[in-house]
N, C-alpha and C. Protein backbone atom coordinates (compact mmCIF):
# COMPACT_ATOMS: atom_id res chain seq x y z
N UNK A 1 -34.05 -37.53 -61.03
CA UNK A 1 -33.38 -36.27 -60.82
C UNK A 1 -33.02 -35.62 -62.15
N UNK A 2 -32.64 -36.06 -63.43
CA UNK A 2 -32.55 -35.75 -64.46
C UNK A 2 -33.69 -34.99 -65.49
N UNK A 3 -34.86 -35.07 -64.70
CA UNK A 3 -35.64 -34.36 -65.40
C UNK A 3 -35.91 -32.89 -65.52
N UNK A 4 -35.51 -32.84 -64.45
CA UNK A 4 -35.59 -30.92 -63.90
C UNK A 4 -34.09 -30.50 -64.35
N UNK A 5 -33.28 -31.04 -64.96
CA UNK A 5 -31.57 -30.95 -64.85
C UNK A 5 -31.76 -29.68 -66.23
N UNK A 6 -30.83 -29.02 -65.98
CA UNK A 6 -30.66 -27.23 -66.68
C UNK A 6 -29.61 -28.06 -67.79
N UNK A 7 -29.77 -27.59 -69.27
CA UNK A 7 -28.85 -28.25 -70.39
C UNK A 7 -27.91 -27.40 -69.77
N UNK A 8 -26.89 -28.44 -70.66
CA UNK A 8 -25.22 -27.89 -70.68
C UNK A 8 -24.86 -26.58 -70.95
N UNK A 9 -25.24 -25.90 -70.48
CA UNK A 9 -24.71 -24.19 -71.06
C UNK A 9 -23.63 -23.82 -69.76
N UNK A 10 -22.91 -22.40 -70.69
CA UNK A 10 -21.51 -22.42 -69.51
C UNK A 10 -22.18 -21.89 -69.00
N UNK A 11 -23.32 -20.84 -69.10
CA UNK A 11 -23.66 -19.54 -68.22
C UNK A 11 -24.51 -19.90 -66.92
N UNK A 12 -24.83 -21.34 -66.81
CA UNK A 12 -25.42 -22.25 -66.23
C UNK A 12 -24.84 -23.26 -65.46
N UNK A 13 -23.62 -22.99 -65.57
CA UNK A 13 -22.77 -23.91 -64.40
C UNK A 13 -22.70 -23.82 -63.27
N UNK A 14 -22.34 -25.37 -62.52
CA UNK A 14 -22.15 -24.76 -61.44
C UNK A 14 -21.00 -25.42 -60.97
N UNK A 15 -20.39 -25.48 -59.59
CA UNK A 15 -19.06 -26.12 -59.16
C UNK A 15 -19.21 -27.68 -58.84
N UNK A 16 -18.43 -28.48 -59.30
CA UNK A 16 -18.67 -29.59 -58.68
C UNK A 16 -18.83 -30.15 -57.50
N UNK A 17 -19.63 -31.15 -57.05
CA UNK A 17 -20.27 -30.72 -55.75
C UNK A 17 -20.76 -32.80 -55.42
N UNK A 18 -21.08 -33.22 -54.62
CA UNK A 18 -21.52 -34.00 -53.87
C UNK A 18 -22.94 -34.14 -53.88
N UNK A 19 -23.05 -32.72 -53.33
CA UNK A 19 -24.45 -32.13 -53.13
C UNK A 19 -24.73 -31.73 -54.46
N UNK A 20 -26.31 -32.51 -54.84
CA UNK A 20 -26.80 -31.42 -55.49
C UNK A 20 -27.70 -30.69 -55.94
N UNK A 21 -27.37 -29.48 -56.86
CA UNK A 21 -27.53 -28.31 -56.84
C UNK A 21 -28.99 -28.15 -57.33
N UNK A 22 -29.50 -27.01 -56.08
CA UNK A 22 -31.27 -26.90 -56.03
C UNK A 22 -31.49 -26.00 -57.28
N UNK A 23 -30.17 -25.78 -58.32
CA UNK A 23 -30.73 -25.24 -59.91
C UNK A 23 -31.28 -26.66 -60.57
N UNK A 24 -30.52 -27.68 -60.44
CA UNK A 24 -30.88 -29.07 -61.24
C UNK A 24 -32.18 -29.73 -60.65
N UNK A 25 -32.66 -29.70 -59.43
CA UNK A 25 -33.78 -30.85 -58.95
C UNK A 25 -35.16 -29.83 -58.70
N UNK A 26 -35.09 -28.23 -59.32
CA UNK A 26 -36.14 -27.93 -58.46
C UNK A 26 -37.30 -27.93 -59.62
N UNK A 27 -38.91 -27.81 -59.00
CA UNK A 27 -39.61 -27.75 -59.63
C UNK A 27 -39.61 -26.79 -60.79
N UNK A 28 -39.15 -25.87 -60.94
CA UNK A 28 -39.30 -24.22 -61.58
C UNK A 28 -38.14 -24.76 -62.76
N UNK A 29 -37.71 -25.99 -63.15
CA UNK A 29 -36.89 -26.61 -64.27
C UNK A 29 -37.88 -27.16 -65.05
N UNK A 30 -39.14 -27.78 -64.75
CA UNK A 30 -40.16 -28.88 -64.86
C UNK A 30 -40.51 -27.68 -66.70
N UNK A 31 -41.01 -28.50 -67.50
CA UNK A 31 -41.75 -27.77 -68.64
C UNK A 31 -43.21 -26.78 -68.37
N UNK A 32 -43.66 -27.84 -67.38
CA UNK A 32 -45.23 -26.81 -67.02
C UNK A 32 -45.17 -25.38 -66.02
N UNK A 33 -44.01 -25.72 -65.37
CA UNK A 33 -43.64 -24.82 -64.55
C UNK A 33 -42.91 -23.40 -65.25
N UNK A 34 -42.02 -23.80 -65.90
CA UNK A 34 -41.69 -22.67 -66.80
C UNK A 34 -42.63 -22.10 -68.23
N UNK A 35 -43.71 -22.16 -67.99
CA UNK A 35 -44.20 -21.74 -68.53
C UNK A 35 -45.56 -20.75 -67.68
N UNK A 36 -45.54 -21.14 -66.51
CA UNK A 36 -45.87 -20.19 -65.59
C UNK A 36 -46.14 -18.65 -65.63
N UNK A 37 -44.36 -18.33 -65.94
CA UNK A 37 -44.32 -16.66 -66.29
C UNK A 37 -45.10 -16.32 -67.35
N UNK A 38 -45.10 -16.83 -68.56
CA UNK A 38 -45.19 -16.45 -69.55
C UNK A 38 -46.53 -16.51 -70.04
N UNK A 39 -47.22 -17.15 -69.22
CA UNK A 39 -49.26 -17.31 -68.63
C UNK A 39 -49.07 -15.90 -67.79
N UNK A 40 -48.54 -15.71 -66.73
CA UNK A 40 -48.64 -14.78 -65.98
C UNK A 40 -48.90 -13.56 -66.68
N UNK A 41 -47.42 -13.33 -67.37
CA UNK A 41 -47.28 -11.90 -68.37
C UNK A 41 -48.65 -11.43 -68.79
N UNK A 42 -48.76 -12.71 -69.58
CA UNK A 42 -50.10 -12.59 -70.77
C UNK A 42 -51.43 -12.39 -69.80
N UNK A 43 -51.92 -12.63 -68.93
CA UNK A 43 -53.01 -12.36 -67.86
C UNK A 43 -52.63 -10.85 -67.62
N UNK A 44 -51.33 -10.10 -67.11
CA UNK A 44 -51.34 -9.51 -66.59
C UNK A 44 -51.66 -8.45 -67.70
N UNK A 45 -50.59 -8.28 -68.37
CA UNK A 45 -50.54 -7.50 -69.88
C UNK A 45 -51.17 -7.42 -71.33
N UNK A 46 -51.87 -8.62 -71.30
CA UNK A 46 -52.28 -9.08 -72.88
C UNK A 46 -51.84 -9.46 -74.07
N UNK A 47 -51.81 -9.79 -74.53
CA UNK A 47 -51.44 -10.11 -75.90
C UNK A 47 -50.60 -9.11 -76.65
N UNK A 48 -51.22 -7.47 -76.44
CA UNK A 48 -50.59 -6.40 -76.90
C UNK A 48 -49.82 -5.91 -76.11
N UNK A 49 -49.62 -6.15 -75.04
CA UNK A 49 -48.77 -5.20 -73.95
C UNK A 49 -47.58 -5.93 -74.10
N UNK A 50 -48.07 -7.83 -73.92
CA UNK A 50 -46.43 -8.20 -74.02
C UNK A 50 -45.87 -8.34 -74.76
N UNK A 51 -46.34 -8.19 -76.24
CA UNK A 51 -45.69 -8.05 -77.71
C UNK A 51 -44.84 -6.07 -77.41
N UNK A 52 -45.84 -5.75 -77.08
CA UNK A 52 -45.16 -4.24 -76.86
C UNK A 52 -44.05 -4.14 -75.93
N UNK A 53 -43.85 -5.21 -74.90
CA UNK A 53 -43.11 -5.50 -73.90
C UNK A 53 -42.30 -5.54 -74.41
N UNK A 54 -41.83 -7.12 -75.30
CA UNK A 54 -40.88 -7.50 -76.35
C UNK A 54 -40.06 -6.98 -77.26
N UNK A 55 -41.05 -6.12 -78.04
CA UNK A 55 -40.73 -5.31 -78.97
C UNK A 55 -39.47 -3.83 -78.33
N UNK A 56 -39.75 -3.83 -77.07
CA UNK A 56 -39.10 -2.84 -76.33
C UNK A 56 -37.74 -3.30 -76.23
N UNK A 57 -37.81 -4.67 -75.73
CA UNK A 57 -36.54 -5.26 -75.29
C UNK A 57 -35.75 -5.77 -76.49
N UNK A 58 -35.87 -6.16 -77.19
CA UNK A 58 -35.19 -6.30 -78.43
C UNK A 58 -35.19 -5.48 -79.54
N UNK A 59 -35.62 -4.12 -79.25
CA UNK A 59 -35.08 -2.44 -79.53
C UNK A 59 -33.82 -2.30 -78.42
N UNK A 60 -33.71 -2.22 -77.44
CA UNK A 60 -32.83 -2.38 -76.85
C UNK A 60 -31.59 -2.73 -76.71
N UNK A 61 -31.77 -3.99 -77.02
CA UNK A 61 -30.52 -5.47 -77.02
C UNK A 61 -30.32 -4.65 -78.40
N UNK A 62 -30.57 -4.52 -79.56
CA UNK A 62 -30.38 -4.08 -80.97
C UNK A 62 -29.87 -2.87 -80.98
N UNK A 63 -30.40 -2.05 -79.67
CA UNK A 63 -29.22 -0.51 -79.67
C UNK A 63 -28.12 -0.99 -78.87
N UNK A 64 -28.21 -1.97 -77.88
CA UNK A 64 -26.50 -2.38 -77.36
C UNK A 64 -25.43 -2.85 -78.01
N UNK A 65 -26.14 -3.89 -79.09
CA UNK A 65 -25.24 -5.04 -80.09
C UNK A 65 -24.93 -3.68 -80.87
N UNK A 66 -25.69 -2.79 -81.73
CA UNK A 66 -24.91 -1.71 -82.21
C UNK A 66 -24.03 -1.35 -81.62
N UNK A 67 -24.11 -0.60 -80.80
CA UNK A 67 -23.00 0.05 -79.91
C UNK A 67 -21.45 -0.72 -79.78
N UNK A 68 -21.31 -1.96 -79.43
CA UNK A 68 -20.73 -2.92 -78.97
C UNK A 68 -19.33 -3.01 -80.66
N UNK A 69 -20.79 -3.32 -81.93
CA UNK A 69 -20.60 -3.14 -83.25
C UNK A 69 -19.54 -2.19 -83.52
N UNK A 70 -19.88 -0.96 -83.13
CA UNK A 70 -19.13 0.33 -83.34
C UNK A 70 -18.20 0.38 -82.49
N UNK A 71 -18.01 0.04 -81.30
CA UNK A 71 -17.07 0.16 -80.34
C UNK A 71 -15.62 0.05 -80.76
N UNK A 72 -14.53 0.26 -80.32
CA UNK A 72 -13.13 -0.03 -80.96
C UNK A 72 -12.78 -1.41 -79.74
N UNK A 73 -13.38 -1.18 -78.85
CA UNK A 73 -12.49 -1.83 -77.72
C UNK A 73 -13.05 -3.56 -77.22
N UNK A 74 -14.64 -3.80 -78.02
CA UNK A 74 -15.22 -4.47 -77.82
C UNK A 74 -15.74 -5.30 -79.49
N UNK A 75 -16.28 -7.02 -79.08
CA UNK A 75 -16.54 -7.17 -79.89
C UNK A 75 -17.79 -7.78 -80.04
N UNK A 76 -18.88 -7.57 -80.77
CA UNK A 76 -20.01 -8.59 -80.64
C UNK A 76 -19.67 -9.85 -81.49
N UNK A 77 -20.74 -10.68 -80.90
CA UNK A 77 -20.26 -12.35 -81.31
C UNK A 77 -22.07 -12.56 -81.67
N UNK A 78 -22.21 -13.57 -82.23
CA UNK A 78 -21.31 -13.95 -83.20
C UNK A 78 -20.20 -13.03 -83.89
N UNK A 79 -18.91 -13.47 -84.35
CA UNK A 79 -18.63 -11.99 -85.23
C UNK A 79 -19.02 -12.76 -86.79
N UNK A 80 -19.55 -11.81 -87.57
CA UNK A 80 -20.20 -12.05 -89.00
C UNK A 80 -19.92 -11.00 -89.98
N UNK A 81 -20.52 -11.32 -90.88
CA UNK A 81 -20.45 -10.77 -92.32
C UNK A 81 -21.59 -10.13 -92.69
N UNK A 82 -21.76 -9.18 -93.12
CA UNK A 82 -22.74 -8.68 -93.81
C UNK A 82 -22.48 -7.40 -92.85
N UNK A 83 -23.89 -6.30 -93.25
CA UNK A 83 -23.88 -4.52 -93.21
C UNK A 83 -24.46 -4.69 -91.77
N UNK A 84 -24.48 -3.54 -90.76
CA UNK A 84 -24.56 -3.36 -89.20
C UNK A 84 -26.07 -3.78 -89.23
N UNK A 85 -26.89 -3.63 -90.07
CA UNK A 85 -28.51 -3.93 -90.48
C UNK A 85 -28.68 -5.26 -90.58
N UNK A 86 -27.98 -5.93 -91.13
CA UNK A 86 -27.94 -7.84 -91.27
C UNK A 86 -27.65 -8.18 -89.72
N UNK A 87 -26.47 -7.73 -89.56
CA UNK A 87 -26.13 -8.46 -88.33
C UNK A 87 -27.09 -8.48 -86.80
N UNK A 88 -27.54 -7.16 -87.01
CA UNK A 88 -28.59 -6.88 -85.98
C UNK A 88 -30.05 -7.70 -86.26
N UNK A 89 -30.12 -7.72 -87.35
CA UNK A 89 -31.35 -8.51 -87.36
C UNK A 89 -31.37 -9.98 -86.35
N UNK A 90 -30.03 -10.88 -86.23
CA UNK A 90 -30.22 -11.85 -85.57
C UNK A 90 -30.13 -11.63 -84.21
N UNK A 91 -30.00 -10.49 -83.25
CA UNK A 91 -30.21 -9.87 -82.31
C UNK A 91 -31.58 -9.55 -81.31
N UNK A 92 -31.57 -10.58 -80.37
CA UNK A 92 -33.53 -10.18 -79.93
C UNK A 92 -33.08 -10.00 -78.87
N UNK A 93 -33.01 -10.83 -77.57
CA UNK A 93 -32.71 -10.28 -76.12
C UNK A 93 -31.70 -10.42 -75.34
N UNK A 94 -30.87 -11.34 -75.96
CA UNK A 94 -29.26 -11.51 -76.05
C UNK A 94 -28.44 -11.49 -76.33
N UNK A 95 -27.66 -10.12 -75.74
CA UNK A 95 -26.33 -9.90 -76.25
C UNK A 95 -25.45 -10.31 -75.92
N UNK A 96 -24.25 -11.26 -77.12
CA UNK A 96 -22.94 -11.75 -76.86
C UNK A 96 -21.92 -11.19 -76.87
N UNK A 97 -20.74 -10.75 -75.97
CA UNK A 97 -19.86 -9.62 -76.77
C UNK A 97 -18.64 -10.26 -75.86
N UNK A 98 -17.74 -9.54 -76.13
CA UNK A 98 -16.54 -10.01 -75.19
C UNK A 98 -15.28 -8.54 -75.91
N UNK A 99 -14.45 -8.31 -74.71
CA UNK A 99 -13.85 -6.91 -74.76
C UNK A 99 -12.31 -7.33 -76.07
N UNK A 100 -11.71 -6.70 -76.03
CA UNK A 100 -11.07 -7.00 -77.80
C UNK A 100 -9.14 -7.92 -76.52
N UNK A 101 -9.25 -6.94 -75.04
CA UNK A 101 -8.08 -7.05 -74.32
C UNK A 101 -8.51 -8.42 -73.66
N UNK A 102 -7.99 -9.85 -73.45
CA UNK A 102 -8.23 -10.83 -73.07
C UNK A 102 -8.26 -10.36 -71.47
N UNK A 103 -7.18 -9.71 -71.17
CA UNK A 103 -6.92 -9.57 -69.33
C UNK A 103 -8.17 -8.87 -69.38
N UNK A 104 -8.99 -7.92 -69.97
CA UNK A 104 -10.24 -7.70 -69.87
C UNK A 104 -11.19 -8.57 -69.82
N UNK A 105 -11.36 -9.47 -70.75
CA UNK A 105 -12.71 -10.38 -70.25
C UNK A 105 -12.40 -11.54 -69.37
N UNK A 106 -11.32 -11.40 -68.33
CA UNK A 106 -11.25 -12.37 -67.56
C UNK A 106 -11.86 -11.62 -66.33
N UNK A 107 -11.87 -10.57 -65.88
CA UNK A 107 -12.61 -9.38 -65.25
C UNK A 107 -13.83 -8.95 -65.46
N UNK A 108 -14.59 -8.85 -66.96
CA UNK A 108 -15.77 -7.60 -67.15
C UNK A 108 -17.29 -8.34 -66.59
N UNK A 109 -17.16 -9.78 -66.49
CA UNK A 109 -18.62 -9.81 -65.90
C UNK A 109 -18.48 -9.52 -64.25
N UNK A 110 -17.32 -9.66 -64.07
CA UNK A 110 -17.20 -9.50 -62.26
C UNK A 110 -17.72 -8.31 -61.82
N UNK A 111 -16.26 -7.42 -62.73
CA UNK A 111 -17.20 -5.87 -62.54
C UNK A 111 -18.42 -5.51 -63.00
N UNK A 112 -18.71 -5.48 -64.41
CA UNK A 112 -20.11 -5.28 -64.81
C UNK A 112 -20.97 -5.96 -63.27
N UNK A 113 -21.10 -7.14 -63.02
CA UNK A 113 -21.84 -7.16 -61.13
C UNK A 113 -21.58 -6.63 -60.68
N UNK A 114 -20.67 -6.14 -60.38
CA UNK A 114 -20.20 -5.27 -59.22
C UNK A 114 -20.81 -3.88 -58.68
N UNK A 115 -21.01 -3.68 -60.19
CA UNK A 115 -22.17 -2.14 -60.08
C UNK A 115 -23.36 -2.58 -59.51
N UNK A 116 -24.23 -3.56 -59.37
CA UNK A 116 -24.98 -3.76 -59.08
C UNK A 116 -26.10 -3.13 -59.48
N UNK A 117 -26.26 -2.93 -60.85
CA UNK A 117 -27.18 -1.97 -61.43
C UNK A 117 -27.31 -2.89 -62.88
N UNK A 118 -26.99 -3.84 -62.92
CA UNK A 118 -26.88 -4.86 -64.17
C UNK A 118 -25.99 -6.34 -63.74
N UNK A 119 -26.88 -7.29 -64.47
CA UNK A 119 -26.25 -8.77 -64.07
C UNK A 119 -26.04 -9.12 -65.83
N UNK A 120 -24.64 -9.40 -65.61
CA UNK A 120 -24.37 -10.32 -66.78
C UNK A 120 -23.46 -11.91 -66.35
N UNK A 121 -23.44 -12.67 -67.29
CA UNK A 121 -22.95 -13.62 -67.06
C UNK A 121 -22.12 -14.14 -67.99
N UNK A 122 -21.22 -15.02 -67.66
CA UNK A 122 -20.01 -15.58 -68.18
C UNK A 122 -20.51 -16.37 -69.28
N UNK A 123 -19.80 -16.03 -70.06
CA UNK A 123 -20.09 -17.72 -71.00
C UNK A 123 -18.70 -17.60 -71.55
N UNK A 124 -18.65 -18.54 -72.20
CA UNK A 124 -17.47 -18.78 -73.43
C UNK A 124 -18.07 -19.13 -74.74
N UNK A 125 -16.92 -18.68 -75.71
CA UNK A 125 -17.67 -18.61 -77.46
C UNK A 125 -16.18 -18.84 -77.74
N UNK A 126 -16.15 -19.92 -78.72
CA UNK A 126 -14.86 -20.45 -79.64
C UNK A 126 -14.27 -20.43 -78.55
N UNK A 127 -14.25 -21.02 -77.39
CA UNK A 127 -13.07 -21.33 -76.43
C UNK A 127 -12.60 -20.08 -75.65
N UNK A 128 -12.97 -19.54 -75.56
CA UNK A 128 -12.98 -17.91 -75.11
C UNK A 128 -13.61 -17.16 -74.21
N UNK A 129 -13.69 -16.41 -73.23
CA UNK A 129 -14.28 -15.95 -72.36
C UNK A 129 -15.54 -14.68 -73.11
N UNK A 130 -16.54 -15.11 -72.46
CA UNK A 130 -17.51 -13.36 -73.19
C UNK A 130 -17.90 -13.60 -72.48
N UNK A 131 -19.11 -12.44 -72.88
CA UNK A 131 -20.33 -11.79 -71.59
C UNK A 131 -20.99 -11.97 -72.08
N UNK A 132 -22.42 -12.64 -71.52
CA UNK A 132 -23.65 -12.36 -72.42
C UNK A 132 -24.84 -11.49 -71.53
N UNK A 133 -25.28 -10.66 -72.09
CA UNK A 133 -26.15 -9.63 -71.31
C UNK A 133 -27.32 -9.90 -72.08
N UNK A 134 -28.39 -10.31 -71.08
CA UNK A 134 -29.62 -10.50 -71.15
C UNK A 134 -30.59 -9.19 -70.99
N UNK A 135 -31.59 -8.71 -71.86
CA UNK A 135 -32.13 -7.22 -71.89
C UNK A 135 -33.88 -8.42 -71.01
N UNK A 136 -34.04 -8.13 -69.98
CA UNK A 136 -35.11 -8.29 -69.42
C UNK A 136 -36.27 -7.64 -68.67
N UNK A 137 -36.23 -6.31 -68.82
CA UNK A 137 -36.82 -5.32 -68.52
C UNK A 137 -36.62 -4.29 -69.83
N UNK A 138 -37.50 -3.24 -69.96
CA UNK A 138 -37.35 -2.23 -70.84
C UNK A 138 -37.25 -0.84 -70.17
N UNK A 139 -37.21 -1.21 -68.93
CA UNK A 139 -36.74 0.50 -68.17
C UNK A 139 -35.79 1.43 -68.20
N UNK A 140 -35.04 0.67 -68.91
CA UNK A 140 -33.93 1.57 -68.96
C UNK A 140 -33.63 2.30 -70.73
N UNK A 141 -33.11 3.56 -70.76
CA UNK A 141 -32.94 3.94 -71.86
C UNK A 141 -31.25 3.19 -72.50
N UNK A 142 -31.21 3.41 -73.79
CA UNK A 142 -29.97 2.93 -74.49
C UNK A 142 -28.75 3.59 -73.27
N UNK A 143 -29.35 5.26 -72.91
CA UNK A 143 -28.00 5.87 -72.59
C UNK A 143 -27.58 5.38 -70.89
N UNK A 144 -28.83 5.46 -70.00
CA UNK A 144 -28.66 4.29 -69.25
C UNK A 144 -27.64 3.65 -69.60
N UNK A 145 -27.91 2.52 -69.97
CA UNK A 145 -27.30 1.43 -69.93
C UNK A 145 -25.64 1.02 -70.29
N UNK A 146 -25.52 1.83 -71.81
CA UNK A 146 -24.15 1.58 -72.33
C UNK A 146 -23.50 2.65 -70.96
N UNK A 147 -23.96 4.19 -70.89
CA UNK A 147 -23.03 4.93 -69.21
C UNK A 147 -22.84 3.45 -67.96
N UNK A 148 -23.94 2.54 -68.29
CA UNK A 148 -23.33 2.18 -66.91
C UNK A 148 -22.71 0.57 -67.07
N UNK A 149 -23.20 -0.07 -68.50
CA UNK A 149 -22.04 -0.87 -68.44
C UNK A 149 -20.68 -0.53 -69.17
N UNK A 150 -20.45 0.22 -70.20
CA UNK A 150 -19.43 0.70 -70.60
C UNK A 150 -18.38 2.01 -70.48
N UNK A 151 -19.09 2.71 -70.46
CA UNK A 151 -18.43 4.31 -70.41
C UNK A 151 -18.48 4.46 -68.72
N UNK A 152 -18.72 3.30 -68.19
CA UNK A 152 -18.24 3.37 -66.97
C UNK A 152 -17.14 3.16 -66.14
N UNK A 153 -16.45 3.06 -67.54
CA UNK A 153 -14.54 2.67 -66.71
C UNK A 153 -14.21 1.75 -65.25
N UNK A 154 -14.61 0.27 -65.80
CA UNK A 154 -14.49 -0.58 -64.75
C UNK A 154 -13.29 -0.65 -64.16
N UNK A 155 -12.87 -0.09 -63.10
CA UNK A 155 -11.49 0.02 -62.72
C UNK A 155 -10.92 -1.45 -61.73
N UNK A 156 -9.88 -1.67 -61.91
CA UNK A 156 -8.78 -2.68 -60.91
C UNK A 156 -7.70 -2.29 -60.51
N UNK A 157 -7.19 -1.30 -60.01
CA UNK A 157 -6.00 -1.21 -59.79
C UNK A 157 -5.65 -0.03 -60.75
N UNK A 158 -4.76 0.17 -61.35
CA UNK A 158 -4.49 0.95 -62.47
C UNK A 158 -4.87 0.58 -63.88
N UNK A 159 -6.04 -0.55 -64.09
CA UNK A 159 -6.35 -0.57 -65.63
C UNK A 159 -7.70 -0.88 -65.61
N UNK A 160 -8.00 -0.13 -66.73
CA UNK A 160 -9.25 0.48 -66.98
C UNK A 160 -10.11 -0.30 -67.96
N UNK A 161 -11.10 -1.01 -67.55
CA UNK A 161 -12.28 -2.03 -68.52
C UNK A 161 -12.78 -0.98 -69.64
N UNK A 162 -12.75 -0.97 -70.41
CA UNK A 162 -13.37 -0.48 -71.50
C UNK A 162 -12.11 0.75 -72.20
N UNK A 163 -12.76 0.67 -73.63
CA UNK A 163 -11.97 2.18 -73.94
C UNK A 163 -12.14 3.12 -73.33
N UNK A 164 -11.75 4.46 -73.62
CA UNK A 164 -12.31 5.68 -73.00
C UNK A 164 -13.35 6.24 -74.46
N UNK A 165 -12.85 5.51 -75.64
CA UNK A 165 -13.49 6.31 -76.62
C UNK A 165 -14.03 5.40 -77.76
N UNK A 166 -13.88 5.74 -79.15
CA UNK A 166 -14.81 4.35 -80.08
C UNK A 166 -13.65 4.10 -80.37
């Protein structure tokens, strides 16, 4: 049963259980199996389409982690040193960020689902709650995306997920 088993990541958890979980025992964990898609892509697209694919999506993730960068209310993670150009460079299809208000990131991946127009998932960094948003499609434009995970004022009650401004 350990062979198909998903490493330790938080974003990959699941509840403790008796039963278990058809993420750990199923075939689609196996090495030959996950590599499936990525035969697929290349049949479907070529060599150039899915480099062009790529190249889309980590233009992307690289205009969000900016954004995030500049934001007042949010922070990207790693947090580092060097000019907005360094830091982005280590940026390809995953963005780490987490909001600057803690009662905020105990909330923002719930809501961010909630729209149902984007899936992000929980993780933790230095003991801490973040989001990590995975760019897996290139359909969407930068403005897309930041309108609908940020400047979308995730509401609860009377308080509001995100700034209103930078």
């Amino acid at each position: 049963m350990n062979v198909f088993h998903n490493p330790n990541a938080a974003y990959l958890s699941t509840a403790p259980s008796s039963i278990p979980s058809p993420l750990n025992i199923g075939i689609e964990n196996s090495r030959r199996f996950r590599a499936l898609p990525v035969y697929a892509n290349l049949v479907a697209y070529g060599r150039s389409g899915f480099s062009d694919m790529l190249c889309r999506q980590i233009r992307l993730a690289r205009q969000i982690a900016s954004y995030f960068l500049e934001h007042d209310a949010y922070e990207l993670l790693p947090a580092g040193h060097g000019s907005t150009a360094e830091r982005l460079e280590d940026v390809f299809i995953i963005v780490l960020f987490r909001a600057k208000d803690d009662a905020v990131n105990m909330e923002l991946v719930k809501r961010i689902n909630e729209t149902r127009k984007f899936y992000c998932s929980g993780t933790s960094w230095n003991g801490k709650p973040a989001t990590r948003f995975a760019v897996s499609m290139s359909l969407h434009s930068l403005e897309i995306v930041i309108a609908d995970i940020v400047s979308y004022r995730y509401r609860t009650g009377k308080r509001t997920f995100g700034a209103t401004g930078r």
